[in-house]
C-alpha atoms as a PDB file:
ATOM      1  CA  UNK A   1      22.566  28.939  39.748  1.00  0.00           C
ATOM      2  CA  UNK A   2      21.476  26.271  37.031  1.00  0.00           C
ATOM      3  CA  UNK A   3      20.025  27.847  33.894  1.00  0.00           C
ATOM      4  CA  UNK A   4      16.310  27.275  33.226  1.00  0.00           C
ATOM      5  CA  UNK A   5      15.072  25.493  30.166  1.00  0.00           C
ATOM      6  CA  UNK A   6      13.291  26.872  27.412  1.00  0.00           C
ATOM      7  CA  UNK A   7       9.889  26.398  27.468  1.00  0.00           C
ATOM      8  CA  UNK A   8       9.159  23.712  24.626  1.00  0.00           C
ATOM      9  CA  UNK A   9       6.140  25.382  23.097  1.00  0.00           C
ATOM     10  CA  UNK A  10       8.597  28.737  22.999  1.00  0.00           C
ATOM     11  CA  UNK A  11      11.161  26.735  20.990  1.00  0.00           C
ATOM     12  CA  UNK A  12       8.670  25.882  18.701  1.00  0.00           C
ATOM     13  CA  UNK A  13       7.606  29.115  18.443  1.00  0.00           C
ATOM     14  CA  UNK A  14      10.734  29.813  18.003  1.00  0.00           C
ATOM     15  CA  UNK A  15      11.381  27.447  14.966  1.00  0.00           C
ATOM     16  CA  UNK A  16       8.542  29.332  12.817  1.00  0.00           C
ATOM     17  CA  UNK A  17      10.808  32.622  12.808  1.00  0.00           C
ATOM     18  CA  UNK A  18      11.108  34.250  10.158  1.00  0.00           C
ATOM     19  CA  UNK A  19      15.024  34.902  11.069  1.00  0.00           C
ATOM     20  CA  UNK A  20      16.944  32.271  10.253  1.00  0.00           C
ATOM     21  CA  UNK A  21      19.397  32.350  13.079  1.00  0.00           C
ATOM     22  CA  UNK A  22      16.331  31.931  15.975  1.00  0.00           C
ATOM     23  CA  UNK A  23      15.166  28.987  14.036  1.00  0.00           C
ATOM     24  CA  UNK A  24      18.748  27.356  14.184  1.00  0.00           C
ATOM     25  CA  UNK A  25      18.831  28.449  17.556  1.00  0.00           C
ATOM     26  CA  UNK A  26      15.726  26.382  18.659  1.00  0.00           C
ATOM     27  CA  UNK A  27      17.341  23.307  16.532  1.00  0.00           C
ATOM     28  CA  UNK A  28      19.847  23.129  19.079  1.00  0.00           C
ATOM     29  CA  UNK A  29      17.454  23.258  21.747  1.00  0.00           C
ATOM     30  CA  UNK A  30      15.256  20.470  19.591  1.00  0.00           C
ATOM     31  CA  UNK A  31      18.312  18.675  19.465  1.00  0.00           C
ATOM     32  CA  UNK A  32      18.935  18.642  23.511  1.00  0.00           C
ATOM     33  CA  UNK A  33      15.645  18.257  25.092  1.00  0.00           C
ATOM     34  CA  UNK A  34      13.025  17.707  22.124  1.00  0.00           C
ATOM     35  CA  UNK A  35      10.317  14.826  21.489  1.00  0.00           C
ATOM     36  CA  UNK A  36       8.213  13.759  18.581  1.00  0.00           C
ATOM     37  CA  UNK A  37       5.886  17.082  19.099  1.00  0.00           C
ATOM     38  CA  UNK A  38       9.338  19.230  17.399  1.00  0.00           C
ATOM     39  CA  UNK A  39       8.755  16.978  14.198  1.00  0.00           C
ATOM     40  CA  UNK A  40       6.265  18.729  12.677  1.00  0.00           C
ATOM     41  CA  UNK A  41       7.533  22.613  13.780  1.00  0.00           C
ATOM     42  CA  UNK A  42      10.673  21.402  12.340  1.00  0.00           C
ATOM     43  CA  UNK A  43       9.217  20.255   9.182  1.00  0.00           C
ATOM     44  CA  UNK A  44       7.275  23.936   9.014  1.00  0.00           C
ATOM     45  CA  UNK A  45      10.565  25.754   9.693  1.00  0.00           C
ATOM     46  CA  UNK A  46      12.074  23.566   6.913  1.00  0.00           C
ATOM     47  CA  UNK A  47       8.996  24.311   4.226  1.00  0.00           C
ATOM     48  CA  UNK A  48       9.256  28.599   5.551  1.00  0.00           C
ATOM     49  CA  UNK A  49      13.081  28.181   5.111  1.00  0.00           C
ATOM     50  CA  UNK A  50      15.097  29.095   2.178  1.00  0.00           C
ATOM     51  CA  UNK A  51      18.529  29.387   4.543  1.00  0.00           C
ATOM     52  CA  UNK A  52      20.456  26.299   3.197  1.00  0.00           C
ATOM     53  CA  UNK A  53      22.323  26.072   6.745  1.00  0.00           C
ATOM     54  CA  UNK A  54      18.528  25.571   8.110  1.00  0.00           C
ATOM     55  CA  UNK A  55      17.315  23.519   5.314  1.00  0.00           C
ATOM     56  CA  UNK A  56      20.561  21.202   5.738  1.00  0.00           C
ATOM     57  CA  UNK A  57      20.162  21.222   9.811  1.00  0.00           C
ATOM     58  CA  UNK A  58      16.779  20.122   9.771  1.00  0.00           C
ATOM     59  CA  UNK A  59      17.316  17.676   7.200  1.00  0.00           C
ATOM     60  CA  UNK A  60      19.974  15.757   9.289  1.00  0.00           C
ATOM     61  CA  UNK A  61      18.203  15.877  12.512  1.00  0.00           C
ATOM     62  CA  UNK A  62      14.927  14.444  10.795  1.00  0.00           C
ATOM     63  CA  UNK A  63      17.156  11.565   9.002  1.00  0.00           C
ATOM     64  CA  UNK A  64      18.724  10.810  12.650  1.00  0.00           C
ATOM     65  CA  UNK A  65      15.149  10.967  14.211  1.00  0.00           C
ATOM     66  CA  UNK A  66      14.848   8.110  17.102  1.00  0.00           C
ATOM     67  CA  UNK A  67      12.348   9.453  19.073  1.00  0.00           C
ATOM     68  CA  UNK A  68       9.031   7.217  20.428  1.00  0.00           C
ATOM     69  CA  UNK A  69       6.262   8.548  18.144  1.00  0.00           C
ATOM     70  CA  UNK A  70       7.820   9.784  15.364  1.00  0.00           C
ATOM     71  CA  UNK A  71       6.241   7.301  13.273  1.00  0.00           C
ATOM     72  CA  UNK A  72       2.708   9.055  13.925  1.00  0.00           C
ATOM     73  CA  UNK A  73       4.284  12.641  13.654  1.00  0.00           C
ATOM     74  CA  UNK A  74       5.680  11.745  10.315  1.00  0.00           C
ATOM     75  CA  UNK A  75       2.707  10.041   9.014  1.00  0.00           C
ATOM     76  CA  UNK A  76       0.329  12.900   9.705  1.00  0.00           C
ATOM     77  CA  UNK A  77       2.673  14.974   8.332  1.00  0.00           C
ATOM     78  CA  UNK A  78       2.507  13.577   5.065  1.00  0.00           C
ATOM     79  CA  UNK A  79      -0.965  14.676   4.713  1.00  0.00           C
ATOM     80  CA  UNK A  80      -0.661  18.436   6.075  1.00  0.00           C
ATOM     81  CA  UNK A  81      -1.253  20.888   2.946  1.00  0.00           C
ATOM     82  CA  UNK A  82       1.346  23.162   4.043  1.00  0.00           C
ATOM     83  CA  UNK A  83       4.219  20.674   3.805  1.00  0.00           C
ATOM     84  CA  UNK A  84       3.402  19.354   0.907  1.00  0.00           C
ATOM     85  CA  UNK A  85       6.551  20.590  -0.648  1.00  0.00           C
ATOM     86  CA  UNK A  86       8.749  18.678   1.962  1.00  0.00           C
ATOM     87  CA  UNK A  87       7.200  15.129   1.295  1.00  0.00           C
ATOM     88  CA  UNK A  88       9.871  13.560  -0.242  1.00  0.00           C
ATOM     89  CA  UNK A  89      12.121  14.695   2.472  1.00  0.00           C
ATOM     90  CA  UNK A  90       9.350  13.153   5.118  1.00  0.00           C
ATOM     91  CA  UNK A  91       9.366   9.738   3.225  1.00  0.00           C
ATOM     92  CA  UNK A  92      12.917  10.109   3.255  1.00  0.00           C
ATOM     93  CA  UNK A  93      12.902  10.271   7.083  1.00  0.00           C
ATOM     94  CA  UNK A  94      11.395   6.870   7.469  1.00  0.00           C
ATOM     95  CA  UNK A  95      14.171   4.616   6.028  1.00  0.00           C
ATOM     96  CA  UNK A  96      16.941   7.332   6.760  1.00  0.00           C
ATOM     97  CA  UNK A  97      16.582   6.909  10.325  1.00  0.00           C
ATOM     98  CA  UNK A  98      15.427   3.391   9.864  1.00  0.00           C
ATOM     99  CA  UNK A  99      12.318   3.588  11.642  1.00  0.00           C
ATOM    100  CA  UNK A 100       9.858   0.378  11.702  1.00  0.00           C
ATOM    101  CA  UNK A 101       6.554   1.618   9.990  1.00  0.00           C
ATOM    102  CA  UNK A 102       5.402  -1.891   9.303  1.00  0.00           C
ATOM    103  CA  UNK A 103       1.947  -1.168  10.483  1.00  0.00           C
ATOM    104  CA  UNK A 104       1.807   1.768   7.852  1.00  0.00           C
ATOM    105  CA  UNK A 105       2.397  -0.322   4.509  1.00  0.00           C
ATOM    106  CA  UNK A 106      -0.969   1.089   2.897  1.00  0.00           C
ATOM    107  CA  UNK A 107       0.365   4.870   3.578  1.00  0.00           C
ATOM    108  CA  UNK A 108       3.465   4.692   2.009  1.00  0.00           C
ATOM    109  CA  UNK A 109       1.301   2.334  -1.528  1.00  0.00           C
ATOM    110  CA  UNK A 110      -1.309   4.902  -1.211  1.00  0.00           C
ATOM    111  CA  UNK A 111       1.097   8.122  -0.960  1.00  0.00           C
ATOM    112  CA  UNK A 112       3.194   6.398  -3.847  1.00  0.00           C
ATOM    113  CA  UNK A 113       0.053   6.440  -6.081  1.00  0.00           C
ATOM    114  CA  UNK A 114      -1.223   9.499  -5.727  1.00  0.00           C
ATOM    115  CA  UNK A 115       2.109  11.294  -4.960  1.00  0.00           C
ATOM    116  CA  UNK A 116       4.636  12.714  -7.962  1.00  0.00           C
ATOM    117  CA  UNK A 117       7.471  10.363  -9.463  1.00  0.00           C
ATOM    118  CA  UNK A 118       9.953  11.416  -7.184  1.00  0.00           C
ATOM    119  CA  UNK A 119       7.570  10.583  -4.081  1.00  0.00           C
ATOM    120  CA  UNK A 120       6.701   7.417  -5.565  1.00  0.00           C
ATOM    121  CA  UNK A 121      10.858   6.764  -5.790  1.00  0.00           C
ATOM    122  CA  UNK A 122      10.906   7.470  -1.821  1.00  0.00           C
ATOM    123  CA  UNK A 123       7.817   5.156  -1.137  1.00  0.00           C
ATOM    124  CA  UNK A 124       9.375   2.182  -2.728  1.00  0.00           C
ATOM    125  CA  UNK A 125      12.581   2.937  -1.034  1.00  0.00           C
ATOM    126  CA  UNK A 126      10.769   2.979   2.526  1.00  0.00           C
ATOM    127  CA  UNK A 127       9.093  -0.267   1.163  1.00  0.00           C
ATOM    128  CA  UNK A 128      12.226  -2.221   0.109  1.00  0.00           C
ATOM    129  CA  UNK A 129      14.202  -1.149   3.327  1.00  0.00           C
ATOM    130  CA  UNK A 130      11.330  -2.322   5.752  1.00  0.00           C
ATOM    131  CA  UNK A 131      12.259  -6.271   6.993  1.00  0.00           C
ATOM    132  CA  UNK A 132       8.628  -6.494   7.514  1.00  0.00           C
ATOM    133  CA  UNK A 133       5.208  -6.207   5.927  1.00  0.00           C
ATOM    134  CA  UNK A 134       1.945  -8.291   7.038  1.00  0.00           C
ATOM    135  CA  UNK A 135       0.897 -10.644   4.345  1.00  0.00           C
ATOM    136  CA  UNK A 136      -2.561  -9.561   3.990  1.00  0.00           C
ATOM    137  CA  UNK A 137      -1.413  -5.310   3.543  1.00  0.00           C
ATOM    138  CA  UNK A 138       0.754  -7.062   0.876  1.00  0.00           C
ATOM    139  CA  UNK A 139      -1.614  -8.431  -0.847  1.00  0.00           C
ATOM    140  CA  UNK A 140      -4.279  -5.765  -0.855  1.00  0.00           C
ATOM    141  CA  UNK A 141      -1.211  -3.333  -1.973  1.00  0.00           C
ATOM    142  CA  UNK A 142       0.001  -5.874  -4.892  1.00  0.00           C
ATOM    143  CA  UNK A 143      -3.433  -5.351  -6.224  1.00  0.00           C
ATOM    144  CA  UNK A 144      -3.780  -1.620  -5.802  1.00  0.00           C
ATOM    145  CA  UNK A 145      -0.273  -0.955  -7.184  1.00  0.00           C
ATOM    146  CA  UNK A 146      -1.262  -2.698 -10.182  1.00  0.00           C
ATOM    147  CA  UNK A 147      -4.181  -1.139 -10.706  1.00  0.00           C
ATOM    148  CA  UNK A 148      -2.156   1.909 -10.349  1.00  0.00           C
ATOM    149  CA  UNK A 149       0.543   0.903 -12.678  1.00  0.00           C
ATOM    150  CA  UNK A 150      -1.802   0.337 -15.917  1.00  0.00           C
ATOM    151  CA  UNK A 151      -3.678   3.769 -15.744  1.00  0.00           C
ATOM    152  CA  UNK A 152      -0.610   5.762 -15.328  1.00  0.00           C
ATOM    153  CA  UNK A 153       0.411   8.213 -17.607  1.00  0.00           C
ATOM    154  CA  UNK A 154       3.803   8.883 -16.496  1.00  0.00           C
ATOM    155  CA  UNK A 155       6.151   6.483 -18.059  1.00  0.00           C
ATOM    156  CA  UNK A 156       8.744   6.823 -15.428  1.00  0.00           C
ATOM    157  CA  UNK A 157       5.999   6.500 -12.414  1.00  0.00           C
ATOM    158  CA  UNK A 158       4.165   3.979 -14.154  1.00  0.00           C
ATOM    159  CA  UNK A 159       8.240   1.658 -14.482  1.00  0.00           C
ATOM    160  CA  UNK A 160       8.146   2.449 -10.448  1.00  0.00           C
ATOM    161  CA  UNK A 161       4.849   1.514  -9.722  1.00  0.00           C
ATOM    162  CA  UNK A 162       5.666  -1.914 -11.935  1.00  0.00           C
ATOM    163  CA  UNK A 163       8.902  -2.389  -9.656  1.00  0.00           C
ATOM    164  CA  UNK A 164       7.035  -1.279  -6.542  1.00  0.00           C
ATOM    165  CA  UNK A 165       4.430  -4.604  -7.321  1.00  0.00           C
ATOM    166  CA  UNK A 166       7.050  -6.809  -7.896  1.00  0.00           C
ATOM    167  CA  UNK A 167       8.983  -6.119  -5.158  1.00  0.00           C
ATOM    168  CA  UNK A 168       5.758  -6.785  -3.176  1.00  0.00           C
ATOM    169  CA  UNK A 169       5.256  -9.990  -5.043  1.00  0.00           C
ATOM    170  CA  UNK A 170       8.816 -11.153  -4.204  1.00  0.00           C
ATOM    171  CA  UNK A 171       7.603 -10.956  -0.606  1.00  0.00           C
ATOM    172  CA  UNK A 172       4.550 -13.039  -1.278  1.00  0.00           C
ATOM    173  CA  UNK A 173       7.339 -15.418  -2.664  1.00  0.00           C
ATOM    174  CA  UNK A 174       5.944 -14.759  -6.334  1.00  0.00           C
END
C-alpha cells in the first residue's frame, strides 16, 4: 500500500515548529513535493530558527529555488515585517538561484535605498547579475539612486549607492 502525502498546508505548519527537528522534517518534504507557497513558511522557519543545521538547510534550498512564482513569493517577502531580519538572505536568493526579476528593477533600487549597507551590497549584486533591465526602469533608477547617493550619511552606503548608478549608467552606455 503506497504511503499518503503530507498534506501541504500540514508541512507548513509543520515548518513554524518550534522543534527544530519537525521543521527539518517538513524541509525534506518542501524539498520533494513543494511550490512557491513553501517560500515564505520557509523564510518564517528560517527568521524563528536559531538551529544552524535549519538555518543552513533553508538557506541552500532558497539559493537552489527554481520554482514558477518564486519571483512574487520573494518579492512580497521582502516587505513582510516579520522577516525583516532575513532580507539580505531573500535578496540573496534572487541572483543565487539566478532567477530573472527583470520586471522588478525598481524593488531591488528602492529596497537598496531604504534598506541597511549590507542590503544595499545584495541589491547591487542582484542588479549587476541580471542580463536585463528595460531602459526606461534604468533611467528612472539612475536618477533615484543619485538622489539617494548625495543625502546619505553612511559613507560606505553612500560608495554603493555611487557604484550602484554607475553600473546603471554603463547600461545606458554612459
Amino acid at each position: 500500500m503506497a504511503t499518503a502525502k503530507p498534506s501541504m498546508d500540514k508541512v507548513f505548519a509543520q515548518l513554524l515548529s518550534a522543534d527544530d527537528q519537525q521543521v527539518l522534517d517538513a524541509l525534506v518534504t518542501v524539498q520533494a513535493q513543494g511550490d512557491a507557497r513553501a517560500i515564505r513558511p520557509m523564510l518564517h522557519a528560517l527568521a524563528g530558527s536559531e538551529d544552524e543545521e535549519v538555518r543552513r538547510k533553508v538557506t541552500a534550498m532558497l539559493y537552489q529555488v527554481k520554482v514558477p512564482g518564486a519571483v512574487p513569493e520573494l518579492l512580497a517577502a521582502l516587505d513582510e515585517e516579520a522577516l525583516r531580519n532575513e532580507r539580505r538572505t531573500i535578496l540573496s536568493a534572487f541572483w543565487n538561484a539566478g532567477l530573472d526579476v527583470r520586471e522588478h528593477l525598481e524593488e531591488f533600487v528602492s529596497c537598496a535605498i531604504e534598506g541597511d549597507a549590507a542590503e544595499c551590497l545584495e541589491c547591487l549584486t542582484v542588479i549587476e547579475n541580471q542580463e536585463i533591465w528595460p531602459e526606461k526602469a534604468v533611467r528612472t533608477s539612475v536618477l533615484r539612486v543619485g538622489k539617494a547617493s548625495e543625502r546619505e550619511d553612511d559613507p560606505y552606503k553612500a560608495g554603493l549607492l555611487a557604484e550602484l548608478r554607475e553600473h546603471l549608467n554603463e547600461r545606458l552606455g554612459k
